[in-house]
Every structure is written in structure tokens, then in C-alpha cells.
PDB file of N, CA and C in Angstrom:
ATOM      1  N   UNK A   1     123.647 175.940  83.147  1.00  0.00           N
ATOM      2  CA  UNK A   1     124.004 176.506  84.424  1.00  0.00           C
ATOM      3  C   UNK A   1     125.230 175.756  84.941  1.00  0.00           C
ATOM      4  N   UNK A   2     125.885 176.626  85.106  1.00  0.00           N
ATOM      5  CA  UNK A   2     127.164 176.102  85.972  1.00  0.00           C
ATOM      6  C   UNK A   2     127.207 175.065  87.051  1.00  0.00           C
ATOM      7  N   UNK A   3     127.471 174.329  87.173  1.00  0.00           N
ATOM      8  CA  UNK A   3     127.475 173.109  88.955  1.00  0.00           C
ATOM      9  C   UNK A   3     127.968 174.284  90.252  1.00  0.00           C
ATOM     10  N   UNK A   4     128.629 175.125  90.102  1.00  0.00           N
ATOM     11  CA  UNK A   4     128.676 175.993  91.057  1.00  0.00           C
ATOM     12  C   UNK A   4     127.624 177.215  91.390  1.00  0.00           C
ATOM     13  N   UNK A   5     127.155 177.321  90.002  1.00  0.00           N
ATOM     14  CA  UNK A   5     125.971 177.944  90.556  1.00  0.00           C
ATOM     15  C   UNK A   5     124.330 177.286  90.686  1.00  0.00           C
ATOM     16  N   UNK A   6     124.247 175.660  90.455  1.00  0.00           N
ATOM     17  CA  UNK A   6     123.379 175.337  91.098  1.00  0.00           C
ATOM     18  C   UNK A   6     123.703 175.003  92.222  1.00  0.00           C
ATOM     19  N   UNK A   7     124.615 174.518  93.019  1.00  0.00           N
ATOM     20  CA  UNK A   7     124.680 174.443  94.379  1.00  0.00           C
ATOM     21  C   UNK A   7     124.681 175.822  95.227  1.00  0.00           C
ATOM     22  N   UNK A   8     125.052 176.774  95.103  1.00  0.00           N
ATOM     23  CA  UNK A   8     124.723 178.095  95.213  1.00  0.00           C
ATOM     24  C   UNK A   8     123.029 178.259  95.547  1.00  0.00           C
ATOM     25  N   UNK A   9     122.495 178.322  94.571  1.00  0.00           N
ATOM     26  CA  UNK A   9     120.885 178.033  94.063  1.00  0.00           C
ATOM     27  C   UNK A   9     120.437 177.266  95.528  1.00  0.00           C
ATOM     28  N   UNK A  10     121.066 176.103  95.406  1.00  0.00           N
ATOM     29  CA  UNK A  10     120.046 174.945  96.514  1.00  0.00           C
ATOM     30  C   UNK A  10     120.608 175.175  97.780  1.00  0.00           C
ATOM     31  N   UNK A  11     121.640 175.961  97.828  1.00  0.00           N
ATOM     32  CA  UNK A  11     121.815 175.960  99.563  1.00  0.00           C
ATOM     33  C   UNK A  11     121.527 177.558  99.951  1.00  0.00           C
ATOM     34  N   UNK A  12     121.091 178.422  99.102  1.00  0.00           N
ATOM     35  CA  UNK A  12     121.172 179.826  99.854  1.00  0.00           C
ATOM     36  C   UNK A  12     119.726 180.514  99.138  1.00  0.00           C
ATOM     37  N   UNK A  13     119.217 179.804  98.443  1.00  0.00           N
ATOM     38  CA  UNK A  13     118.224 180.114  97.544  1.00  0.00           C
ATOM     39  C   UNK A  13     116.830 179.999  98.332  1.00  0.00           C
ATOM     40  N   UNK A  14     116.051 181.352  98.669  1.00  0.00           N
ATOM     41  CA  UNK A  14     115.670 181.279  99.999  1.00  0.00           C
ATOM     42  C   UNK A  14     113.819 181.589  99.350  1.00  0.00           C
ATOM     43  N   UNK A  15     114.068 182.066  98.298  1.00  0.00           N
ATOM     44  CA  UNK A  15     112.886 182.688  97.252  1.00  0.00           C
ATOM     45  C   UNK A  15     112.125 181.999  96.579  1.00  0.00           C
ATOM     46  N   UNK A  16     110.761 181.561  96.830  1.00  0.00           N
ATOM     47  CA  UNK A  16     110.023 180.572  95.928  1.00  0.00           C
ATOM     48  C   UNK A  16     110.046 181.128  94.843  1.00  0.00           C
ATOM     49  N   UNK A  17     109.776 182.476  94.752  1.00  0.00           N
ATOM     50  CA  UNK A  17     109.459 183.430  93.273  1.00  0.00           C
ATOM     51  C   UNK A  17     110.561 183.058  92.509  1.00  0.00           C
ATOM     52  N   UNK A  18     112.029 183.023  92.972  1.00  0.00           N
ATOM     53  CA  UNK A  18     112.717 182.521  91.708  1.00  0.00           C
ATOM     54  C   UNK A  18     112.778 181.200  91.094  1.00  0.00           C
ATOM     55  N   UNK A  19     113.175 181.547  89.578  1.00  0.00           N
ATOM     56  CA  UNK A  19     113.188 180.405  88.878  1.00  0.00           C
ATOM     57  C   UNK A  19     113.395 178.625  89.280  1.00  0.00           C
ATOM     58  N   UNK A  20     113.783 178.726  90.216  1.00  0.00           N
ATOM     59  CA  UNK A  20     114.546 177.505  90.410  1.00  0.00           C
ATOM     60  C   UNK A  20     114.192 177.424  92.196  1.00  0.00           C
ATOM     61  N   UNK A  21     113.258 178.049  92.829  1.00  0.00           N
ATOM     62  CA  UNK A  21     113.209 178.279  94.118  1.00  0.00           C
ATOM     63  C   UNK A  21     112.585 177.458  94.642  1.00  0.00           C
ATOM     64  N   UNK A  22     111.657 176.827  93.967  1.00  0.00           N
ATOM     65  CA  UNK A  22     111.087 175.577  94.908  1.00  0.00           C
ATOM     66  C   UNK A  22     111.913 174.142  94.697  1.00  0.00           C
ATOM     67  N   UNK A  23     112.429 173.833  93.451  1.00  0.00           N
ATOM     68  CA  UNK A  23     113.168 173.210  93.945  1.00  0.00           C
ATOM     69  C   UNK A  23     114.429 173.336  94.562  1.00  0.00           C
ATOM     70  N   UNK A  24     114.826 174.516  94.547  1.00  0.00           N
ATOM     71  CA  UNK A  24     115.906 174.697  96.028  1.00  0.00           C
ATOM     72  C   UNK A  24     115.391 174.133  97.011  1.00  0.00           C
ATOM     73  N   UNK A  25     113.952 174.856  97.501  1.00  0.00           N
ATOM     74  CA  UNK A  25     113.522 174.417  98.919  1.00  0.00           C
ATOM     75  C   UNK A  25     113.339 172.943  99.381  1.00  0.00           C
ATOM     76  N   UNK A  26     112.986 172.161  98.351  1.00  0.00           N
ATOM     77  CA  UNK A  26     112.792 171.037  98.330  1.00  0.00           C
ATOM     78  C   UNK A  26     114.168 170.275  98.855  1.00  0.00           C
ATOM     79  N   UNK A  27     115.138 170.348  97.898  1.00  0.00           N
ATOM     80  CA  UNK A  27     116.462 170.161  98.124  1.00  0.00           C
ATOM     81  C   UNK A  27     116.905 170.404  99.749  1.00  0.00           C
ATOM     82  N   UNK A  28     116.735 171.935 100.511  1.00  0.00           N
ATOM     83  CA  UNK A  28     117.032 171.939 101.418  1.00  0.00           C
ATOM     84  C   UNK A  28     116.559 171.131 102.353  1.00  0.00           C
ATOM     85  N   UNK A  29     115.135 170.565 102.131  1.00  0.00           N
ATOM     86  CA  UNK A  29     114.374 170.254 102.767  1.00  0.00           C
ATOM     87  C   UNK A  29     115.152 168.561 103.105  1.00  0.00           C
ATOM     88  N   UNK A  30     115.807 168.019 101.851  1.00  0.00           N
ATOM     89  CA  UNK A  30     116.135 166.696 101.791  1.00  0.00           C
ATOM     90  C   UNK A  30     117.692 167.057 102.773  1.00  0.00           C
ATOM     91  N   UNK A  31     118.173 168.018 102.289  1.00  0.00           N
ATOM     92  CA  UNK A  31     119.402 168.348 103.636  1.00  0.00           C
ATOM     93  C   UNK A  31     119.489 168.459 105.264  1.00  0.00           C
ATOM     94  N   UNK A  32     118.301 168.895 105.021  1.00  0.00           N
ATOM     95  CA  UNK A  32     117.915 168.966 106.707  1.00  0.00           C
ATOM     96  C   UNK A  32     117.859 167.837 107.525  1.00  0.00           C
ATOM     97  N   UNK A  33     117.383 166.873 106.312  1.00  0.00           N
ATOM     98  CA  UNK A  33     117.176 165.445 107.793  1.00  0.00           C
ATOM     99  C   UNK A  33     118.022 165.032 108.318  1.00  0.00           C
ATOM    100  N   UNK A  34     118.002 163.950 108.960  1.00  0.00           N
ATOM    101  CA  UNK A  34     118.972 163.298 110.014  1.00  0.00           C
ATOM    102  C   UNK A  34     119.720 162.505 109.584  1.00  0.00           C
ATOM    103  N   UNK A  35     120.479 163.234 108.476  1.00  0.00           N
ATOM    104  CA  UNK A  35     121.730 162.432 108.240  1.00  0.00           C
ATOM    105  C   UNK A  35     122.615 163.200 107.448  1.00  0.00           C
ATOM    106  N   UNK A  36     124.048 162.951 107.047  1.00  0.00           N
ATOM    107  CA  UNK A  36     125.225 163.547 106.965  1.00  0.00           C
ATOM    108  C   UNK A  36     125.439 163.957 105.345  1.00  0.00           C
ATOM    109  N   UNK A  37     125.155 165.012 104.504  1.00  0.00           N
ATOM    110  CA  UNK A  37     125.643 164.980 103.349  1.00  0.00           C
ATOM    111  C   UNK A  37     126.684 166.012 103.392  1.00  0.00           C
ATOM    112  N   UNK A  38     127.403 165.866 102.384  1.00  0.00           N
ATOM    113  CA  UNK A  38     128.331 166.820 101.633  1.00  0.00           C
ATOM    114  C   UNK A  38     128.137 166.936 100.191  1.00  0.00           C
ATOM    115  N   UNK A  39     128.026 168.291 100.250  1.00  0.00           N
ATOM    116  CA  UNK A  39     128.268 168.758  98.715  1.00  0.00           C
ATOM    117  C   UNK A  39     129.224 169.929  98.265  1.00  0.00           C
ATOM    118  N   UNK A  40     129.907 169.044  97.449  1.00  0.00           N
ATOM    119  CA  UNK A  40     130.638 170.281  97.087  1.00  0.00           C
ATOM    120  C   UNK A  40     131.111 169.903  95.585  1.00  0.00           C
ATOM    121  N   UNK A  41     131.569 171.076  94.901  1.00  0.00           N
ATOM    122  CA  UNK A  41     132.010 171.227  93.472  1.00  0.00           C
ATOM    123  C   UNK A  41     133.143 170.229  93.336  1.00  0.00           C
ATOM    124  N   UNK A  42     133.041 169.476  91.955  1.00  0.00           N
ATOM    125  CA  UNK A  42     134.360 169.095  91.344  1.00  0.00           C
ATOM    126  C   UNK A  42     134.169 169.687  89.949  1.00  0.00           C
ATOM    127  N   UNK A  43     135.241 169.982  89.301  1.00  0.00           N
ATOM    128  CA  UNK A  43     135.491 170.689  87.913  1.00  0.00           C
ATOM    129  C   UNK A  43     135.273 169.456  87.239  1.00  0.00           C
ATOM    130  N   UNK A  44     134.432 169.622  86.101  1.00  0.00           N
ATOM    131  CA  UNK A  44     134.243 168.751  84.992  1.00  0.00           C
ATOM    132  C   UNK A  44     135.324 167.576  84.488  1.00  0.00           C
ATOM    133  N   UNK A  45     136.602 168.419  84.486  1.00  0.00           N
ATOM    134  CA  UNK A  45     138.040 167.858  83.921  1.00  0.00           C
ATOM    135  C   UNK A  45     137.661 166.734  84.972  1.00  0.00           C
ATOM    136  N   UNK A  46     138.028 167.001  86.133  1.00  0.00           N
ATOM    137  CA  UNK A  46     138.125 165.713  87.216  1.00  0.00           C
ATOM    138  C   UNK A  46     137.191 164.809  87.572  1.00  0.00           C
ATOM    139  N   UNK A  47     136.630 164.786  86.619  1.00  0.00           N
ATOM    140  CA  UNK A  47     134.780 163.541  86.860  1.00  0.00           C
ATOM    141  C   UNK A  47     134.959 163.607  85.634  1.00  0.00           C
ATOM    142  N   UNK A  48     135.707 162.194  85.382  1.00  0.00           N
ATOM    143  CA  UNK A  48     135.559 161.795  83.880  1.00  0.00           C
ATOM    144  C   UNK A  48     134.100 161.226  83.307  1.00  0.00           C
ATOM    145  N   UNK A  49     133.411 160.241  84.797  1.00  0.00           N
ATOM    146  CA  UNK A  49     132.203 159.658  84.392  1.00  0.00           C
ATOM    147  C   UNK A  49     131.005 160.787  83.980  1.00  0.00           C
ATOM    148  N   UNK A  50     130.740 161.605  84.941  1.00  0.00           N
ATOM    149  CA  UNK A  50     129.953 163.079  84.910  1.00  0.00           C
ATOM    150  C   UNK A  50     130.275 163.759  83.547  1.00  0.00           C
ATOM    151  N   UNK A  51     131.780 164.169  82.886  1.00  0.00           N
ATOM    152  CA  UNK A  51     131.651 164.572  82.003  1.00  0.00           C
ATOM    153  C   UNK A  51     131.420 163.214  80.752  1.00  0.00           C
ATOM    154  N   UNK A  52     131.911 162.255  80.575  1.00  0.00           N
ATOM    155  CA  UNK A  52     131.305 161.098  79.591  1.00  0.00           C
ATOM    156  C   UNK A  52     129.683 161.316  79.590  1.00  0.00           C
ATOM    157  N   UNK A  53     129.168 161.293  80.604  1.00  0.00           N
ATOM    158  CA  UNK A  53     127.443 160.803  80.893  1.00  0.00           C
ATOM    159  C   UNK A  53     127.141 162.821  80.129  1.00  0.00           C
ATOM    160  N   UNK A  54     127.203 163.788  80.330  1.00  0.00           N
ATOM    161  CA  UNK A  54     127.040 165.050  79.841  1.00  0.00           C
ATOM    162  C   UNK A  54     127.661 164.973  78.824  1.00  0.00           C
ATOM    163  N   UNK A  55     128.058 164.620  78.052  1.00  0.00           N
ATOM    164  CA  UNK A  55     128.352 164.542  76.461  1.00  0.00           C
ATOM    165  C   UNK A  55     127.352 163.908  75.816  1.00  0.00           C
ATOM    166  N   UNK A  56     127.411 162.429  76.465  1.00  0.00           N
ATOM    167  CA  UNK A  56     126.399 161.514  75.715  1.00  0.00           C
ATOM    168  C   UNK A  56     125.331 162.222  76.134  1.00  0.00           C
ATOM    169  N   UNK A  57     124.886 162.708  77.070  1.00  0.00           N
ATOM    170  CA  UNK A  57     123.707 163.104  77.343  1.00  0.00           C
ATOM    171  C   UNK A  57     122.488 163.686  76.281  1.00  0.00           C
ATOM    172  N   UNK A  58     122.868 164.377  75.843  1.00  0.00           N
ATOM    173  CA  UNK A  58     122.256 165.529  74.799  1.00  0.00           C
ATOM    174  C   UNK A  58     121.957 164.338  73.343  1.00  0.00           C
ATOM    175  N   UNK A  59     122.986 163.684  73.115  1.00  0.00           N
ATOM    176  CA  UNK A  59     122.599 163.070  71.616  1.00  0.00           C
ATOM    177  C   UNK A  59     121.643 161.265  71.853  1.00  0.00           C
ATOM    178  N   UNK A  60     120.746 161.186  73.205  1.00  0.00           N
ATOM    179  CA  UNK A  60     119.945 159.866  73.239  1.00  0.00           C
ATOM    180  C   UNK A  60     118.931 160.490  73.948  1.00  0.00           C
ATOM    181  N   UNK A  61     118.082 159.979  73.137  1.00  0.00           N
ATOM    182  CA  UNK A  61     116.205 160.626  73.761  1.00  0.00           C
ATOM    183  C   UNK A  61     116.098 160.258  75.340  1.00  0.00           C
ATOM    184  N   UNK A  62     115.306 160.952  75.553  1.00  0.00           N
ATOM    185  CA  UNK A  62     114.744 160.807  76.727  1.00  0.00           C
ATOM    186  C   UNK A  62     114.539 160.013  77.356  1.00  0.00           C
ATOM    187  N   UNK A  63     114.943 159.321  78.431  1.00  0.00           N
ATOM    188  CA  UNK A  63     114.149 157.984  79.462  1.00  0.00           C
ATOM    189  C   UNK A  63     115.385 157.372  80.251  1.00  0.00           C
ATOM    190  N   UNK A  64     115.110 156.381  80.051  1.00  0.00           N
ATOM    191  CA  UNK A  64     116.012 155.108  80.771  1.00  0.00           C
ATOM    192  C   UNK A  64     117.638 154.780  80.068  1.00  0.00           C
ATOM    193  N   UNK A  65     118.814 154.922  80.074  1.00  0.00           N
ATOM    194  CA  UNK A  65     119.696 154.749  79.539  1.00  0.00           C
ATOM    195  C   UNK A  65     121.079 153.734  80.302  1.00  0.00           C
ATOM    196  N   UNK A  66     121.128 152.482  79.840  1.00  0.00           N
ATOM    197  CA  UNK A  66     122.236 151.780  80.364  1.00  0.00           C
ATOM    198  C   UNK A  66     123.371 152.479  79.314  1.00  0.00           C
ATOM    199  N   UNK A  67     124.554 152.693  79.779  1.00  0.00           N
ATOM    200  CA  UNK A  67     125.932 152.483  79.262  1.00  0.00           C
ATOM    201  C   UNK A  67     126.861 151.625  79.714  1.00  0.00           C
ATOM    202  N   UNK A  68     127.030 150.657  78.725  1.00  0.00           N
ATOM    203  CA  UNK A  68     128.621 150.118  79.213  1.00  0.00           C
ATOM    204  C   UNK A  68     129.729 150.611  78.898  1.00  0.00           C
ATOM    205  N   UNK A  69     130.304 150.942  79.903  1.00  0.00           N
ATOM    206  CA  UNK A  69     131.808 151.554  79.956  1.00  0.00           C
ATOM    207  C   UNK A  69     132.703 150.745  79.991  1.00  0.00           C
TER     208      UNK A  69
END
């Protein structure tokens, strides 16, 4: 799934029945409180760490993972 269309998903995603709807709600739920977030899209190209960590991602099992960069 795209990063633009899970933020999509967690801020307008209003439907428990869909796939991904409770944890939208959940999400909104963590937005609502009393304090200041922003979210918004950056393209892959421009988050070198985000895209490094999603490469490696897929080829180390499951759990706990230090990298030194």
C-alpha cells in the first residue's frame, strides 16, 4: 500500500467493516488527544533512512533489529 494511501485510510476511514478500519479508528483516536501532530507524505526518494530501513526490511526475520548506519 502506498504511504499516501494509508494516511488517506487513517484520517478519513470512517468504516470498521473495512479492511484496515479499526485500526484507522484507533489511529484517529491517538490524533484526537491533546496534543499537536502532523502528518503528511514524503516520497520515498526523499527519506533515505525510511527507504534504507524498507529495503532491508523484507530480507531479516521478524523481531527486534539494530542497524548501524
Amino acid at each position: 500500500m502506498d504511504s499516501t494511501a494509508a494516511i488517506d485510510i487513517a484520517l478519513k476511514c470512517l468504516d470498521d467493516d473495512h479492511r484496515h478500519g479499526i485500526l484507522a479508528r484507533q489511529i484517529q483516536v491517538l490524533l484526537n488527544r491533546d496534543w499537536e501532530v502532523r502528518i503528511r507524505h514524503v516520497y520515498r526518494e526523499a527519506n533515505f533512512a525510511a527507504d534504507f530501513l524498507a529495503n532491508r526490511g523484507h530480507l531479516v526475520d521478524f523481531g527486534t533489529h539494530r542497524f548501524n548506519v
